[in-house]
PDB file of N, CA and C in Angstrom:
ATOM      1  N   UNK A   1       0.843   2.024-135.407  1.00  0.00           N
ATOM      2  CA  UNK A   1       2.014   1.953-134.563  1.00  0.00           C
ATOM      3  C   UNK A   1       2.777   3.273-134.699  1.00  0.00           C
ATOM      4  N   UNK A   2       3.386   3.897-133.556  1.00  0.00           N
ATOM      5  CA  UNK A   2       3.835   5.324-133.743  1.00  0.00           C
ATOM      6  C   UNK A   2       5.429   4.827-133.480  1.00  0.00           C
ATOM      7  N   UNK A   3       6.030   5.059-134.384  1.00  0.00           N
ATOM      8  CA  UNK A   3       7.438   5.369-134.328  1.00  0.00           C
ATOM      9  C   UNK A   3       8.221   6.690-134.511  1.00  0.00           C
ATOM     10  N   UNK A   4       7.556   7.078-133.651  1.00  0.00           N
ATOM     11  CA  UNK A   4       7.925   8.712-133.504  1.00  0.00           C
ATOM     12  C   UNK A   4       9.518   8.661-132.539  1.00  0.00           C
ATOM     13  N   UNK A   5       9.039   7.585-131.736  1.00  0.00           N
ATOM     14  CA  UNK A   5      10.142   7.756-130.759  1.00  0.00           C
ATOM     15  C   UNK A   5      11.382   7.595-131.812  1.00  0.00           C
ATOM     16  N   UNK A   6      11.506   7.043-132.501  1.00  0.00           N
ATOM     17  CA  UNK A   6      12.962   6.172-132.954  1.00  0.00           C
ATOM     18  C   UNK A   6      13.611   7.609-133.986  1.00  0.00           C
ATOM     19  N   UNK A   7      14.940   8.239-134.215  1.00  0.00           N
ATOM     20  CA  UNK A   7      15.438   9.009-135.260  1.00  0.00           C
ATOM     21  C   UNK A   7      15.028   8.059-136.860  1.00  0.00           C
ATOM     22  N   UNK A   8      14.346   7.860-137.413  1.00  0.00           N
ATOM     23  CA  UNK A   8      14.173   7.483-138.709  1.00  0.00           C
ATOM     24  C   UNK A   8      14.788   8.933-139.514  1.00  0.00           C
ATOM     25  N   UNK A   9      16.175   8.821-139.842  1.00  0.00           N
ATOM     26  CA  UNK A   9      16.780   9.862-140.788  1.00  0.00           C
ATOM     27  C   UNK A   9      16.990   9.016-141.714  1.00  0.00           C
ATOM     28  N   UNK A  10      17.414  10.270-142.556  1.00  0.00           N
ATOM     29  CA  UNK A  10      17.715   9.522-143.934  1.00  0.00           C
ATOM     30  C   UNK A  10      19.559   8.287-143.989  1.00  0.00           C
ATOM     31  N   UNK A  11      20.250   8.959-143.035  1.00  0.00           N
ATOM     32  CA  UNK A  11      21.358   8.270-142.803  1.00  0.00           C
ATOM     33  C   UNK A  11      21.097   7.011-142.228  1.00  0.00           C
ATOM     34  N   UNK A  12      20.268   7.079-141.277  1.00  0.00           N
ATOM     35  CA  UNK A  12      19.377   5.285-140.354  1.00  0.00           C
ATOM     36  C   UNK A  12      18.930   4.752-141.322  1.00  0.00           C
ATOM     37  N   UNK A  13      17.986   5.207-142.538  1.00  0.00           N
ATOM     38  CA  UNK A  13      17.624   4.313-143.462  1.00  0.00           C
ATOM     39  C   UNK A  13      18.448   3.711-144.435  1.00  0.00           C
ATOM     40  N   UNK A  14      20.002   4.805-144.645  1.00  0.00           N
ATOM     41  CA  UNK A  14      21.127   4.028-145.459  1.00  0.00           C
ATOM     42  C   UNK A  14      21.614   3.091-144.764  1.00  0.00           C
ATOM     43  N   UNK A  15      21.924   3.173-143.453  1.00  0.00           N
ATOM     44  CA  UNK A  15      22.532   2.461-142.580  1.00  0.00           C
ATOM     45  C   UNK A  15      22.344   0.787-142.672  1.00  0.00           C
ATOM     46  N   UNK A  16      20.712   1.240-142.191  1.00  0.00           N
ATOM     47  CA  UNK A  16      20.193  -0.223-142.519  1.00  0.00           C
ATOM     48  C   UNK A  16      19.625  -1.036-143.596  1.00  0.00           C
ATOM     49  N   UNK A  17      19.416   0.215-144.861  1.00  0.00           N
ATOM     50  CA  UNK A  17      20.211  -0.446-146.347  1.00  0.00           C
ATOM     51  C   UNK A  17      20.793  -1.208-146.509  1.00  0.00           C
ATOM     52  N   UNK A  18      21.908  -0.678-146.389  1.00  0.00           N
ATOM     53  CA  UNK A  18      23.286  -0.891-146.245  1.00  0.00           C
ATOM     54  C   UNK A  18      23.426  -2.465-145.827  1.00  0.00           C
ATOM     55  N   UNK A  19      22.780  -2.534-144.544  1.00  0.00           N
ATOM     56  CA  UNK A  19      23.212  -4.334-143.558  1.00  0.00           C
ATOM     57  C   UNK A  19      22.584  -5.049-144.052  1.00  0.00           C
ATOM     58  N   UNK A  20      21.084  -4.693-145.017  1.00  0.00           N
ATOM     59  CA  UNK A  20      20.140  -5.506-145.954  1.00  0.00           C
ATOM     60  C   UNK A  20      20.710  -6.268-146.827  1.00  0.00           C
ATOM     61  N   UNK A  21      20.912  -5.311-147.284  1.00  0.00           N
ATOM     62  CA  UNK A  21      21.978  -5.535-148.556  1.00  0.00           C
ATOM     63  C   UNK A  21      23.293  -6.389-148.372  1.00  0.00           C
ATOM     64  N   UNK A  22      24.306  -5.708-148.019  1.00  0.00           N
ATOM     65  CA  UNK A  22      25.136  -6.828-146.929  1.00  0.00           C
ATOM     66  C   UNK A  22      24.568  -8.679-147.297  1.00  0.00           C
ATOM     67  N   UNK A  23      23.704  -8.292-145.702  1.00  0.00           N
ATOM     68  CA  UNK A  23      23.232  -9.911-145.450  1.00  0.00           C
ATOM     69  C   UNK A  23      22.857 -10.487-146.756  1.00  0.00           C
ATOM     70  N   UNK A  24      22.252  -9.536-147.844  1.00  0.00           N
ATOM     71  CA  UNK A  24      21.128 -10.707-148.910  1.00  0.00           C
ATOM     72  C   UNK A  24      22.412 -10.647-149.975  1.00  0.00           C
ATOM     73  N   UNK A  25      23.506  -9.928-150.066  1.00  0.00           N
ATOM     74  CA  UNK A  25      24.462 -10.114-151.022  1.00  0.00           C
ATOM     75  C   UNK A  25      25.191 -11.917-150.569  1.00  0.00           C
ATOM     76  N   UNK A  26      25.451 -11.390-149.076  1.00  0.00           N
ATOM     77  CA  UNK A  26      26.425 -12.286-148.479  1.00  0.00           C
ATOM     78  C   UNK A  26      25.329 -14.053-148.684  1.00  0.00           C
ATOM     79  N   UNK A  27      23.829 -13.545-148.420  1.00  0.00           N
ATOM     80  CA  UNK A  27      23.144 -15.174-148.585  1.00  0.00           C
ATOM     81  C   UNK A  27      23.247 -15.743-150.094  1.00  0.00           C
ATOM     82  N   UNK A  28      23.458 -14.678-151.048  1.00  0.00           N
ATOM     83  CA  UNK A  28      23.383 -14.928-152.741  1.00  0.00           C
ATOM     84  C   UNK A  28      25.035 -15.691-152.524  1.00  0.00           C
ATOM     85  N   UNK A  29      25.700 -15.165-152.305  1.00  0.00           N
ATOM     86  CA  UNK A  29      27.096 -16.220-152.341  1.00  0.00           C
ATOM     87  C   UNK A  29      27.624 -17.520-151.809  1.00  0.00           C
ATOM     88  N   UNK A  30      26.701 -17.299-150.583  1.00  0.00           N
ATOM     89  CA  UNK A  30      26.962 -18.951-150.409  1.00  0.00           C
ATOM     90  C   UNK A  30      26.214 -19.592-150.553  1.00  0.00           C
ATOM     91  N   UNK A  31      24.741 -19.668-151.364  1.00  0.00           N
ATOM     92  CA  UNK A  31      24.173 -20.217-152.059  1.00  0.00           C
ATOM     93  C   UNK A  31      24.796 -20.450-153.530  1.00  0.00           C
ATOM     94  N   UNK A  32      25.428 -19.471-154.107  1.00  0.00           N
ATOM     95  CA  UNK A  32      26.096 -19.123-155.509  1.00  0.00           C
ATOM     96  C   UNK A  32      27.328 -20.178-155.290  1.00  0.00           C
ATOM     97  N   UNK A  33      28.578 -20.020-154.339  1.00  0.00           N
ATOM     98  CA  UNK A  33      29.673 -20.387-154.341  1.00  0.00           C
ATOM     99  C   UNK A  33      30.053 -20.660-152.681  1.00  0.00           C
ATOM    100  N   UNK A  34      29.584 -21.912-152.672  1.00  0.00           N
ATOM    101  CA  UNK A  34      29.498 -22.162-151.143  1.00  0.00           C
ATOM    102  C   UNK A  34      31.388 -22.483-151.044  1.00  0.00           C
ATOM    103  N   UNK A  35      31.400 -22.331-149.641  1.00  0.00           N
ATOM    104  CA  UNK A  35      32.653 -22.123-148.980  1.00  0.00           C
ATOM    105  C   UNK A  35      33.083 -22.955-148.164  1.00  0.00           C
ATOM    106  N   UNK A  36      34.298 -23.472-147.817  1.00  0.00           N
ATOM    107  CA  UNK A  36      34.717 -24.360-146.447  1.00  0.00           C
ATOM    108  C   UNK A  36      35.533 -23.457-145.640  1.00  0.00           C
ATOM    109  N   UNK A  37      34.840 -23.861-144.620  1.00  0.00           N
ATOM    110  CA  UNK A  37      35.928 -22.905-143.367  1.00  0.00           C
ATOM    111  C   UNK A  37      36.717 -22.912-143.704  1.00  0.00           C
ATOM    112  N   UNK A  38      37.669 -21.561-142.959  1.00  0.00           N
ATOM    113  CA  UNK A  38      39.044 -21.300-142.862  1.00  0.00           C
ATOM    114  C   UNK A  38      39.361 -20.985-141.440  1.00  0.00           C
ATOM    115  N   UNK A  39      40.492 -21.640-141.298  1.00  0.00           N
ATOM    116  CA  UNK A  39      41.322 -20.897-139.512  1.00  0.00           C
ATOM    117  C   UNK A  39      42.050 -19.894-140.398  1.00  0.00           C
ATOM    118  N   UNK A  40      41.767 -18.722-139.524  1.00  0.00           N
ATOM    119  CA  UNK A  40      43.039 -17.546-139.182  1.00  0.00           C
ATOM    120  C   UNK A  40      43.698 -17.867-137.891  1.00  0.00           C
ATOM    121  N   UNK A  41      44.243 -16.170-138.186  1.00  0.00           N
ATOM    122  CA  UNK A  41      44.783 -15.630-136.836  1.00  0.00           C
ATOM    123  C   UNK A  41      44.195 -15.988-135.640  1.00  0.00           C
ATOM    124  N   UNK A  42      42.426 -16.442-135.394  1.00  0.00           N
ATOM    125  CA  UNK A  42      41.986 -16.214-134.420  1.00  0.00           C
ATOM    126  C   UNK A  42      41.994 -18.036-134.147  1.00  0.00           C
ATOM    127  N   UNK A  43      42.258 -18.667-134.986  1.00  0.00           N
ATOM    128  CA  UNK A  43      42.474 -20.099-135.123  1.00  0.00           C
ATOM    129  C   UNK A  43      41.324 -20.500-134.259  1.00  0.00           C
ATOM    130  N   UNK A  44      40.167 -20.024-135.252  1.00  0.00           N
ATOM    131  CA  UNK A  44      38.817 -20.880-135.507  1.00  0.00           C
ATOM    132  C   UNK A  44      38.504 -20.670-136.553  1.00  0.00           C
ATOM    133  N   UNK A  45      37.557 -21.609-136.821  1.00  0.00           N
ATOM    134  CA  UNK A  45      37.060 -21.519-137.950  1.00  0.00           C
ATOM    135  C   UNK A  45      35.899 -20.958-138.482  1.00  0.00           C
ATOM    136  N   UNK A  46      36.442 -19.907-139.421  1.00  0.00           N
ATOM    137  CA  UNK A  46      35.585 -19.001-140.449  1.00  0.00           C
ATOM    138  C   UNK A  46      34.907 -18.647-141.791  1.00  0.00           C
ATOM    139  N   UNK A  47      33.912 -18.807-141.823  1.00  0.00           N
ATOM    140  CA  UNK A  47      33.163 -18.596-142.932  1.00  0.00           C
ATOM    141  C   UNK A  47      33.030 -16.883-143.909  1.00  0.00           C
ATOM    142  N   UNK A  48      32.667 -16.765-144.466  1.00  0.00           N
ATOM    143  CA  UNK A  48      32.690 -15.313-145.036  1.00  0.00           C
ATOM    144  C   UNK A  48      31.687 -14.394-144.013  1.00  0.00           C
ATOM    145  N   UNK A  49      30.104 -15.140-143.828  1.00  0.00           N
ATOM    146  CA  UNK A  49      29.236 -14.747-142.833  1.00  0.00           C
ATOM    147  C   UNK A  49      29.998 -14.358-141.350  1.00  0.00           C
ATOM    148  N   UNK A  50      31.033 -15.296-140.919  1.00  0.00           N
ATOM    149  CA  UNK A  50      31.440 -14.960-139.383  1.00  0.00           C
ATOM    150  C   UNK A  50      32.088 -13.821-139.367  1.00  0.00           C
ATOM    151  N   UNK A  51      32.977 -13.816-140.854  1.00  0.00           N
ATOM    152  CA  UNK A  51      33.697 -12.683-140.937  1.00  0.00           C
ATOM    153  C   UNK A  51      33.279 -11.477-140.730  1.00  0.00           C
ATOM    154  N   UNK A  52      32.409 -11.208-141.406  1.00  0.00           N
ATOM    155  CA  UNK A  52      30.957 -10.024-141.806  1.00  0.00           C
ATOM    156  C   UNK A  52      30.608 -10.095-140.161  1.00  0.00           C
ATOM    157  N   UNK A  53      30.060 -10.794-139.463  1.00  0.00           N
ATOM    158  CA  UNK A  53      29.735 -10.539-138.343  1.00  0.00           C
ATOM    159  C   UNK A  53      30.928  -9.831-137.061  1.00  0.00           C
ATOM    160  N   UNK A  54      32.240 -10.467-137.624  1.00  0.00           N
ATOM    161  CA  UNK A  54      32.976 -10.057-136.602  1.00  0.00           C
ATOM    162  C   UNK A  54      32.795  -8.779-137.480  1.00  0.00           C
ATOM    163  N   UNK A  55      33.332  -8.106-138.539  1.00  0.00           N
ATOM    164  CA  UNK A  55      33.577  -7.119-138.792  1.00  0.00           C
ATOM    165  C   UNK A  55      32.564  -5.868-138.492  1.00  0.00           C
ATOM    166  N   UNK A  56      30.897  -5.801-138.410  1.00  0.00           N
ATOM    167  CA  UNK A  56      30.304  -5.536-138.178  1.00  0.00           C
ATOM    168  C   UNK A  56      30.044  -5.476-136.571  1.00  0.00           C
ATOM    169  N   UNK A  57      30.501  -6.565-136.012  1.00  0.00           N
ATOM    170  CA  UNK A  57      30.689  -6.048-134.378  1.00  0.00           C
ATOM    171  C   UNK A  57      31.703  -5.541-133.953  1.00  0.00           C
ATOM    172  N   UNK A  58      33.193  -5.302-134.458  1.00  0.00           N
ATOM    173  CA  UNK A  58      33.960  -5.082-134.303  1.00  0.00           C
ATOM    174  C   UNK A  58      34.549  -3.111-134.653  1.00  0.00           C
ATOM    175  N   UNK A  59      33.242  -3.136-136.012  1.00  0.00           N
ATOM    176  CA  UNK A  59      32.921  -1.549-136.427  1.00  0.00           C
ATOM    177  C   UNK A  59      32.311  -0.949-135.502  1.00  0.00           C
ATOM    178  N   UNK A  60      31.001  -1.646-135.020  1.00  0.00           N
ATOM    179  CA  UNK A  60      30.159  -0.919-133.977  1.00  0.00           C
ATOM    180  C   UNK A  60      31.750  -0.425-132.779  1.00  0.00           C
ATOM    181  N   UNK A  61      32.038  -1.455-132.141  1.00  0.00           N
ATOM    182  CA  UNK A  61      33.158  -0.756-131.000  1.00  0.00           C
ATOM    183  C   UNK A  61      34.165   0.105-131.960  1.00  0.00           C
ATOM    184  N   UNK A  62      34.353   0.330-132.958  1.00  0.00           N
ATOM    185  CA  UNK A  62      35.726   1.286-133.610  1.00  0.00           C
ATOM    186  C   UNK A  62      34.778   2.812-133.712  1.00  0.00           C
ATOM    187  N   UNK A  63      33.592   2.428-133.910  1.00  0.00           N
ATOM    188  CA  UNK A  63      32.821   3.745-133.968  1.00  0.00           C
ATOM    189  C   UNK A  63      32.955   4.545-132.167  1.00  0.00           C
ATOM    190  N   UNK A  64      32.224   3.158-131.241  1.00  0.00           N
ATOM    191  CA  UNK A  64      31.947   3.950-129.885  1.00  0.00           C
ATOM    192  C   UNK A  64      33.100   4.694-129.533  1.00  0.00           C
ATOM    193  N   UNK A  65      34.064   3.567-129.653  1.00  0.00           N
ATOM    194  CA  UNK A  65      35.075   4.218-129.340  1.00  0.00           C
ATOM    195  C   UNK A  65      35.152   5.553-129.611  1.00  0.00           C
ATOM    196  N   UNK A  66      35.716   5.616-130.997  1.00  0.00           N
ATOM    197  CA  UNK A  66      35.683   6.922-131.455  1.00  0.00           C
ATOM    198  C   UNK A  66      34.868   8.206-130.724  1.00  0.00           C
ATOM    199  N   UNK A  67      33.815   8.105-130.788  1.00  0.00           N
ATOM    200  CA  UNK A  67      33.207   8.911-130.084  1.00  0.00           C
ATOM    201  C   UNK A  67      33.198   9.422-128.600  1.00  0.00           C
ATOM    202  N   UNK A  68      33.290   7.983-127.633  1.00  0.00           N
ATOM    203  CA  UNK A  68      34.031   8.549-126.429  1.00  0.00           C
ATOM    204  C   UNK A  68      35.280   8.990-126.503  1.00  0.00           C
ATOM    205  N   UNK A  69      36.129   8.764-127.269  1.00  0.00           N
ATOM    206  CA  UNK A  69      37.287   9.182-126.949  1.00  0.00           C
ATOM    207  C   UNK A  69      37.752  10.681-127.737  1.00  0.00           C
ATOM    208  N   UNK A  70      37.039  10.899-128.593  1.00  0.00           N
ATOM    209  CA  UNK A  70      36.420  12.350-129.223  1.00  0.00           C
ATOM    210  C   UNK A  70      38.155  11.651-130.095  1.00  0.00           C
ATOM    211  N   UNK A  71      38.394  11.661-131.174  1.00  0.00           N
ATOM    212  CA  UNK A  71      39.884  10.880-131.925  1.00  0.00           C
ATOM    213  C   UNK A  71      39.571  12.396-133.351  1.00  0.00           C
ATOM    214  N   UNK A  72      38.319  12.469-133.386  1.00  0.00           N
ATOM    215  CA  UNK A  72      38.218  13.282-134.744  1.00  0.00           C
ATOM    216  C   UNK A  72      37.105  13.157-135.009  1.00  0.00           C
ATOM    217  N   UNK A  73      36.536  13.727-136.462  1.00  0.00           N
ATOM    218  CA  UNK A  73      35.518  14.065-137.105  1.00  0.00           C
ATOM    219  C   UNK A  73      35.033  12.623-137.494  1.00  0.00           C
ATOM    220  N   UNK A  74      33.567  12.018-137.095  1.00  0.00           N
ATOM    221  CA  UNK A  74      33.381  10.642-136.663  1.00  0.00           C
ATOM    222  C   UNK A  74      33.352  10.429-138.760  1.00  0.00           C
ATOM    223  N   UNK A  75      33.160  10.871-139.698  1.00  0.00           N
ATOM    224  CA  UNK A  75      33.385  10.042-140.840  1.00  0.00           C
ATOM    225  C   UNK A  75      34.419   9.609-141.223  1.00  0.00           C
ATOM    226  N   UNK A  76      35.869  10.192-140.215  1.00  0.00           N
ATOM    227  CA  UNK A  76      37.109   9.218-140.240  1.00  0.00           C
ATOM    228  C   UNK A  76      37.091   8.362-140.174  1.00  0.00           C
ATOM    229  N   UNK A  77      36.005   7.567-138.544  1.00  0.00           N
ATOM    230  CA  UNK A  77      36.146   6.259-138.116  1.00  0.00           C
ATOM    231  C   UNK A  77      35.714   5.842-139.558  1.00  0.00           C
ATOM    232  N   UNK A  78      34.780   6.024-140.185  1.00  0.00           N
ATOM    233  CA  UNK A  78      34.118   4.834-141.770  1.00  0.00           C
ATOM    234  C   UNK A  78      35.836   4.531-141.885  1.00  0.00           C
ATOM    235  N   UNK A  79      36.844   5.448-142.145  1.00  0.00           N
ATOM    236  CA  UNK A  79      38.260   4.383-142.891  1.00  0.00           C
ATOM    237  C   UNK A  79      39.241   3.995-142.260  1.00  0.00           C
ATOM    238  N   UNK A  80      39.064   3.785-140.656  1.00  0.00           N
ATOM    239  CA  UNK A  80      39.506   2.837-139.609  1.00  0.00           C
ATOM    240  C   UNK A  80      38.286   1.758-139.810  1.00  0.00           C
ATOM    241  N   UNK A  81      37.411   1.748-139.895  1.00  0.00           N
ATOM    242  CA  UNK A  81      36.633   0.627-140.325  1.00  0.00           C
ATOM    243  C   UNK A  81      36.512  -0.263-141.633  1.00  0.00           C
ATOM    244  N   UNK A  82      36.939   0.503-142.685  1.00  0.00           N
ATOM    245  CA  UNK A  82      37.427  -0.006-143.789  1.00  0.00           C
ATOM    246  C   UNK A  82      38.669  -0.810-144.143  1.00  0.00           C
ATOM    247  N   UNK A  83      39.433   0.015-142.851  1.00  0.00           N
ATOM    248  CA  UNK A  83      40.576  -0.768-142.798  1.00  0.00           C
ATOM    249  C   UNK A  83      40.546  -2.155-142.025  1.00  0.00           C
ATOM    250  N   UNK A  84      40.099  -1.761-141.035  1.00  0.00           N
ATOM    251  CA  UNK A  84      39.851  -2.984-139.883  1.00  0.00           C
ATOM    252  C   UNK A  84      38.968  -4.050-140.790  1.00  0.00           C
ATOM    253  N   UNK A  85      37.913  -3.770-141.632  1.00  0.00           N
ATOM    254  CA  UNK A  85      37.392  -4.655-142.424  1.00  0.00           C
ATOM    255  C   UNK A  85      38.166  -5.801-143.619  1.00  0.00           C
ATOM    256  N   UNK A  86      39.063  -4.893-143.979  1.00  0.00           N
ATOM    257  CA  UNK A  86      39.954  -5.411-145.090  1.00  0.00           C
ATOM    258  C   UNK A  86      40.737  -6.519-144.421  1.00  0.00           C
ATOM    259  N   UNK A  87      41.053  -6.310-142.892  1.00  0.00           N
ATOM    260  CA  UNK A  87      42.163  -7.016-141.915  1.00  0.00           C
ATOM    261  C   UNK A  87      41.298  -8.344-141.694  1.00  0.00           C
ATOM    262  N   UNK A  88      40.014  -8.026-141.533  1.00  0.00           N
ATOM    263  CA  UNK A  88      39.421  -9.302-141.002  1.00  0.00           C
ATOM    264  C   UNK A  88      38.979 -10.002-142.224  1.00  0.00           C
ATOM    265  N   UNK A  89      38.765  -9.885-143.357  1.00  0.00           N
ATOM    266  CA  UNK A  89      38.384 -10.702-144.036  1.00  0.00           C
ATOM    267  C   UNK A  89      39.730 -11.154-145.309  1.00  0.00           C
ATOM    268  N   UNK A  90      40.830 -10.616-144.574  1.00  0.00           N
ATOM    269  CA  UNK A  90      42.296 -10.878-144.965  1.00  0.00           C
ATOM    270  C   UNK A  90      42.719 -12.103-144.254  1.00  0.00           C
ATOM    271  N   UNK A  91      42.665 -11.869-143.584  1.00  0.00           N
ATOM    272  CA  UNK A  91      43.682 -12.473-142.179  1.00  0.00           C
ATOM    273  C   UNK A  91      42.764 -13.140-141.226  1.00  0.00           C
ATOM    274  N   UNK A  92      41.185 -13.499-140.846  1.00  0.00           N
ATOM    275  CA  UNK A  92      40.550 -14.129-139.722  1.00  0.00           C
ATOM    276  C   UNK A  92      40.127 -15.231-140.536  1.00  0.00           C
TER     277      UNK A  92
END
């Protein structure tokens, strides 16, 4: 199989490290210390996983953004995303 087409850098392979890791941390905990929903702000109900998902879809748009809108040097967005992360698994 040629995967020539795809950028395989070394940053794509942290990247998706990174969400590996993530997901198999996040499956060790609620197997470890299972959880009952919570309502937030968004008044539904949330698990640690939904959280992680909003936050992770919610990074992807803080990144695009960023980039169309040219805001700065894109390793800023990582601590608008750090922040926005801290918010959602604060407060959703």
């Amino acid at each position: 199989m040629d995967l020539s087409w795809m950028a395989w850098t070394s940053q794509t392979a942290i990247f998706f490290g990174v969400i590996a890791l993530l997901l198999l941390t996040f499956t060790v905990l609620a197997i470890k210390f299972p959880e009952t929903p919570r309502v937030g702000v968004l008044r539904i109900e949330t698990t640690r996983g939904d959280r992680l998902f909003i936050t992770l879809l919610g990074s992807a748009f803080i990144n695009l953004a960023w980039l169309g809108l040219e805001v700065g040097p894109q390793p800023y967005a990582l601590l608008a995303c750090l922040v926005y992360a801290a918010a959602v698994f604060r407060w959703v």
